[in-house]
Protein backbone atom coordinates (compact mmCIF):
# COMPACT_ATOMS: atom_id res chain seq x y z
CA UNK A 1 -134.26 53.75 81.07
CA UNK A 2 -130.92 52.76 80.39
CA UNK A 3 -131.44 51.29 76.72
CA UNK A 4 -133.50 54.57 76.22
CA UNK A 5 -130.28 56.62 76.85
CA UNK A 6 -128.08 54.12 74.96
CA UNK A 7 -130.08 55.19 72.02
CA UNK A 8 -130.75 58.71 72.25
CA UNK A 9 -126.49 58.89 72.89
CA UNK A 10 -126.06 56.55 69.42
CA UNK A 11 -128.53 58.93 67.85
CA UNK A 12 -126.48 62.09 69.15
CA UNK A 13 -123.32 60.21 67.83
CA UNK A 14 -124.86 59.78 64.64
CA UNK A 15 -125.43 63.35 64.26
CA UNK A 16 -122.33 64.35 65.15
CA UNK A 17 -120.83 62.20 62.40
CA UNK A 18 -122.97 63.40 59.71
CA UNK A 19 -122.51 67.05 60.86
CA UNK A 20 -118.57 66.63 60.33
CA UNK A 21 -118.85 64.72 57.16
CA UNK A 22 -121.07 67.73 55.81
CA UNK A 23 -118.54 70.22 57.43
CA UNK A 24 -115.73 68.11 55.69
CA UNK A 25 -117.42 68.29 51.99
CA UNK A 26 -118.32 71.97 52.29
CA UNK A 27 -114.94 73.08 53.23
CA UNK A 28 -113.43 70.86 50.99
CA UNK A 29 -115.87 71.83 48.09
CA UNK A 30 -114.69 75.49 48.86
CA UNK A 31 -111.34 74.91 48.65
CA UNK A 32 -111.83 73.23 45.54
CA UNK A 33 -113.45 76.47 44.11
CA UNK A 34 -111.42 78.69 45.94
CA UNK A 35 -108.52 76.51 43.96
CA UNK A 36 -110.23 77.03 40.41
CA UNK A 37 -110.67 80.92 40.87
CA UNK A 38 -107.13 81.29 42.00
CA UNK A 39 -106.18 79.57 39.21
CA UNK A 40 -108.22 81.74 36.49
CA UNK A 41 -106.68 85.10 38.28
CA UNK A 42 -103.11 84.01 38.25
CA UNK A 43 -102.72 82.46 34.84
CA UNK A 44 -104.58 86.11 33.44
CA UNK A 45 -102.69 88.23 36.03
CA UNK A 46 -100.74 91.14 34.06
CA UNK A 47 -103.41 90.71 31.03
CA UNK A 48 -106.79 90.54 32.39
CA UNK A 49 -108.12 93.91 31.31
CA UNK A 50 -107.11 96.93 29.54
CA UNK A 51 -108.97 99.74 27.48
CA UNK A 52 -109.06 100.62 24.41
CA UNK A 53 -106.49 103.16 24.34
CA UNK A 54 -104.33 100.94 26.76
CA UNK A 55 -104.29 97.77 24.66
CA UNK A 56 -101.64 96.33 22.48
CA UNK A 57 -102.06 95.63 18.81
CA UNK A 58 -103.11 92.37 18.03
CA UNK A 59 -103.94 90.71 14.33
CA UNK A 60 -107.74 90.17 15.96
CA UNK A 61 -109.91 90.47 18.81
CA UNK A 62 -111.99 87.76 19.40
CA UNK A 63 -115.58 88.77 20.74
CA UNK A 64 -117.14 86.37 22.91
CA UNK A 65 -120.81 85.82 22.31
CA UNK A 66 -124.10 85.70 24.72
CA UNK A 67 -127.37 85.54 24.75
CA UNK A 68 -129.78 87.99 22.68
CA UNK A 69 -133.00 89.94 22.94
CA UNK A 70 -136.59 88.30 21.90
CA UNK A 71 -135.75 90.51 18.63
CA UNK A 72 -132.64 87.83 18.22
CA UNK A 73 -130.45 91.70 18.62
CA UNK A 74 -127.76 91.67 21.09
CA UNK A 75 -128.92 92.80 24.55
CA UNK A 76 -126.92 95.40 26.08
CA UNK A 77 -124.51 93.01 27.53
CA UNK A 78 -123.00 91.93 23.94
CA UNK A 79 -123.58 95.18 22.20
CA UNK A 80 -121.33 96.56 24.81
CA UNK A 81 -118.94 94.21 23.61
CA UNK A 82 -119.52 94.87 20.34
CA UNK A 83 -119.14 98.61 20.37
CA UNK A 84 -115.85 97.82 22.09
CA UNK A 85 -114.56 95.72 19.37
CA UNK A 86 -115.68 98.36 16.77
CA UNK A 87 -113.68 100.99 18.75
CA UNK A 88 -110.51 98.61 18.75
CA UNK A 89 -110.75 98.43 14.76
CA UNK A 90 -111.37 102.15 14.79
CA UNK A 91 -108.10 102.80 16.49
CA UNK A 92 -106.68 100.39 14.44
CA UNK A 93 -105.04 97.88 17.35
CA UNK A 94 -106.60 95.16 15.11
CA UNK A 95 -107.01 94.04 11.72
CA UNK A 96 -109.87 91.66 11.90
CA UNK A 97 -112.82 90.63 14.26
CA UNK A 98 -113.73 87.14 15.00
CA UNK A 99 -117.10 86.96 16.38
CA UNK A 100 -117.56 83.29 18.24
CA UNK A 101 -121.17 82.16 19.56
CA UNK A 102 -123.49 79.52 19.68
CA UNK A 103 -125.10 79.86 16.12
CA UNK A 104 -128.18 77.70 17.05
CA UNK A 105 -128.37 79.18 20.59
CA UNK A 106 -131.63 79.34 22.81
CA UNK A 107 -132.20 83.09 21.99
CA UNK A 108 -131.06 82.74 18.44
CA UNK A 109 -128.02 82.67 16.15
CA UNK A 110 -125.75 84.79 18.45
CA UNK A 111 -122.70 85.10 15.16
CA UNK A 112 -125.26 86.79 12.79
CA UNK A 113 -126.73 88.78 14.65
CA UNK A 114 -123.04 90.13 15.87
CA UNK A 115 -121.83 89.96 12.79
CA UNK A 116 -125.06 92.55 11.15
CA UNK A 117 -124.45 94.73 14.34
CA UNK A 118 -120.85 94.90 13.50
CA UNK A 119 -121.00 95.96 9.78
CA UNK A 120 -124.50 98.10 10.70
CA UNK A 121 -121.50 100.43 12.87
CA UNK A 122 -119.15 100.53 9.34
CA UNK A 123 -117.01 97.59 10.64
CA UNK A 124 -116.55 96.37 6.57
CA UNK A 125 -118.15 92.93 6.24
CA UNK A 126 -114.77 91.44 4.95
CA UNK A 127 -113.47 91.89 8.34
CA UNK A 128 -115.28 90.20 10.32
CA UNK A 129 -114.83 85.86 10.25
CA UNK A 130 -117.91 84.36 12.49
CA UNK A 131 -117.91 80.87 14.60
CA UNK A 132 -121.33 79.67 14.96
CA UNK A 133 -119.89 76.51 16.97
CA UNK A 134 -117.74 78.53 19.86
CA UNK A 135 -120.50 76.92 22.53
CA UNK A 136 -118.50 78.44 25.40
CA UNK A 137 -115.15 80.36 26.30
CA UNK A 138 -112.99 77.07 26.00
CA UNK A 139 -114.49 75.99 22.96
CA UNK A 140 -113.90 79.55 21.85
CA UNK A 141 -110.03 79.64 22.44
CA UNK A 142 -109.44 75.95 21.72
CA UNK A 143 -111.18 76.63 17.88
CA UNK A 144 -109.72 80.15 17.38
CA UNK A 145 -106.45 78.43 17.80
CA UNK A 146 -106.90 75.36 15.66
CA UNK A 147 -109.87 76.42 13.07
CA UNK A 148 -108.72 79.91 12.79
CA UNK A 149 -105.16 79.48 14.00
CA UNK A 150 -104.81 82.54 16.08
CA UNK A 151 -101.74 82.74 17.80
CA UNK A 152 -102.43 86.17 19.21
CA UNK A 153 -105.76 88.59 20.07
CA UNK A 154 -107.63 90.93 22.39
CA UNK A 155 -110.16 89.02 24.19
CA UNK A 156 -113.28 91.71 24.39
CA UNK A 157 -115.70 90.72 26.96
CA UNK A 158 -116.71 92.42 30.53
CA UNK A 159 -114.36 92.71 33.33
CA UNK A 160 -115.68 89.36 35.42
CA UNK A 161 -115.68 87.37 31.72
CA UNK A 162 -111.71 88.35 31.66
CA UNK A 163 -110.02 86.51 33.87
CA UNK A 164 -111.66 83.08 32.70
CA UNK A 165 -111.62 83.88 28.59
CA UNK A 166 -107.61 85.48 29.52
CA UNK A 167 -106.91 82.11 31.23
CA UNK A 168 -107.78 79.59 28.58
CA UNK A 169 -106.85 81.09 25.49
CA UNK A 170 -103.38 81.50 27.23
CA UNK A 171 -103.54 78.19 28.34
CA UNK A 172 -104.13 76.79 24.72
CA UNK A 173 -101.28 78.87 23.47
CA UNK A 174 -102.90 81.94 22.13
CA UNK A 175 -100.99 85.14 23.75
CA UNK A 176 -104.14 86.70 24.61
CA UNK A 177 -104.95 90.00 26.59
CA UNK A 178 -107.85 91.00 28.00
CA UNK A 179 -109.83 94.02 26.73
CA UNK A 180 -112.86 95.38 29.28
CA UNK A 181 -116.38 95.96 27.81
CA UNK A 182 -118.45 98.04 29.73
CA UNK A 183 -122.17 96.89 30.51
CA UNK A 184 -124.22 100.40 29.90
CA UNK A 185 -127.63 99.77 30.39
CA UNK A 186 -127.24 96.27 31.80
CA UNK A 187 -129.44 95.67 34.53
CA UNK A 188 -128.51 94.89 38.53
CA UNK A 189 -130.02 91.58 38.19
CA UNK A 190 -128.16 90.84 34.95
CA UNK A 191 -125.23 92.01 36.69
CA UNK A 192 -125.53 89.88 39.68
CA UNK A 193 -126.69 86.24 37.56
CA UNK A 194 -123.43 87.22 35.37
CA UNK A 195 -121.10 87.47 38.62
CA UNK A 196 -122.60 84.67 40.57
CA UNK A 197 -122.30 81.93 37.27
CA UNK A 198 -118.56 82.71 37.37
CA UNK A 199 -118.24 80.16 40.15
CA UNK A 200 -119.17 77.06 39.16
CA UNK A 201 -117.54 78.18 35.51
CA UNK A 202 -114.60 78.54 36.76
CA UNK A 203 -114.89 74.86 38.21
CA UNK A 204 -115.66 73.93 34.96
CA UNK A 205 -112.91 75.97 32.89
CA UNK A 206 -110.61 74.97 35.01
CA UNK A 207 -111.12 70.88 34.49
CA UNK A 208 -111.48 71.58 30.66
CA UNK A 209 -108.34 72.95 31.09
CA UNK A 210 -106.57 70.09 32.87
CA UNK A 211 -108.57 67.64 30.62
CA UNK A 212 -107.29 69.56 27.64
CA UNK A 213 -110.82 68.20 25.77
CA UNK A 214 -111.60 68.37 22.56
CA UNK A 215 -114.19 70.99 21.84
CA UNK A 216 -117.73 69.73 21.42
CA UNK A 217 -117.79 70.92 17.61
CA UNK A 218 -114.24 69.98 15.85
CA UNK A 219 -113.98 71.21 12.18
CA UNK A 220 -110.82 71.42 9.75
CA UNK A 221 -108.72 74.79 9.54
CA UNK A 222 -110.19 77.23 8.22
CA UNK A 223 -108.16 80.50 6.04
CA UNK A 224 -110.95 82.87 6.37
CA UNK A 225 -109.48 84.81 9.14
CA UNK A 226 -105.51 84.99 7.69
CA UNK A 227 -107.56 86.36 4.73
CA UNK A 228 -109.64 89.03 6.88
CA UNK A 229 -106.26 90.11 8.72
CA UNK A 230 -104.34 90.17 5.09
CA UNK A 231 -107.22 92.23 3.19
């Protein structure tokens, strides 16, 4: 009877341990992500998003790229962005467009079909400079400042993108401020997926940012966009 309670109290011991241990990782894993979004919301605090009317002038905007429709046409989410990026060079608060996506993406080449959706709104073809190799937001900033050698632009993406596209191209040196797209005719669900992925990539923006890595496409500078900004 006695052994039978020795082990039934090592079992209950044993649980005990494992319980805190998971306890300990959860909370710590929290923190850690708690740690990441802080991070993204302080470093874009005071640009993270502005309208149109509201931004500064900037040499470019630099439109982030996503996924497209079966069509390989921009799905609501990116045409939003796009329409804001045509209003910017309406007003005239920039000079050229740099349109940065995954050229060989899952749903298709994301920078030509932004780049015909562009010019299709009277956006003049010489004005806008595509990256078919910005494969995410830190690839993005890191290439725009070294390929394209920004040193200043309106980020144009939606309002949860901001403070994660704001907070890497300002911490690669690009003075960078936030411009908000709207999402008209983006679904709840699309809504929600977008919101809920910011989590884990702000864990992941934020160690690319203390790693400082090398983007996973490096190519040599590149004049086209000092020539789109000059025309």
């Amino acid at each position: 009877m006695s052994e039978t309670a020795d082990v039934s109290s090592a079992r209950r011991s044993v649980r005990r341990r494992v319980l805190g241990l998971s306890v300990g990782l959860v909370t710590i894993a929290a923190l850690g992500v708690g740690a990441c979004l802080g991070w993204e919301w302080s470093a874009s605090a005071g640009n993270r998003a502005t309208t149109v009317a509201g931004a500064r002038s900037a040499p470019v905007a630099i439109v982030f790229g996503t996924e497209l429709d079966g069509r390989g046409t921009p799905k609501p989410m990116l045409a939003n962005r796009l329409d804001t990026a045509v209003e910017l060079y309406r007003a005239g608060k920039v000079r050229a467009l740099l349109v940065s996506g995954d050229g060989g993406g899952n749903s298709g080449d994301e920078v030509t079909a932004m780049t015909r959706y562009l010019t299709g709104r009277g956006v003049p073809a010489a004005k806008v400079v595509a990256d078919p190799s910005g494969l995410d937001s830190y690839d993005t900033c890191v290439r725009a400042r070294d390929v394209f050698g920004v040193r200043r632009a309106l980020l144009v993406t939606q309002d949860f993108h901001l403070p994660r596209a704001v907070a890497l191209c300002r911490h690669v040196g690009i003075e960078a401020d936030g411009v908000g797209a709207g999402c008209d005719r983006c679904s709840l669900q699309r809504l929600w997926r977008s919101r809920t992925r910011e989590v884990p990539a702000a864990v992941k923006a934020a160690a690319d940012a203390v790693r400082n890595r090398q983007p996973a496409v490096v190519s040599p500078r590149d004049s086209a966009l000092d020539e789109a900004v000059r025309s």
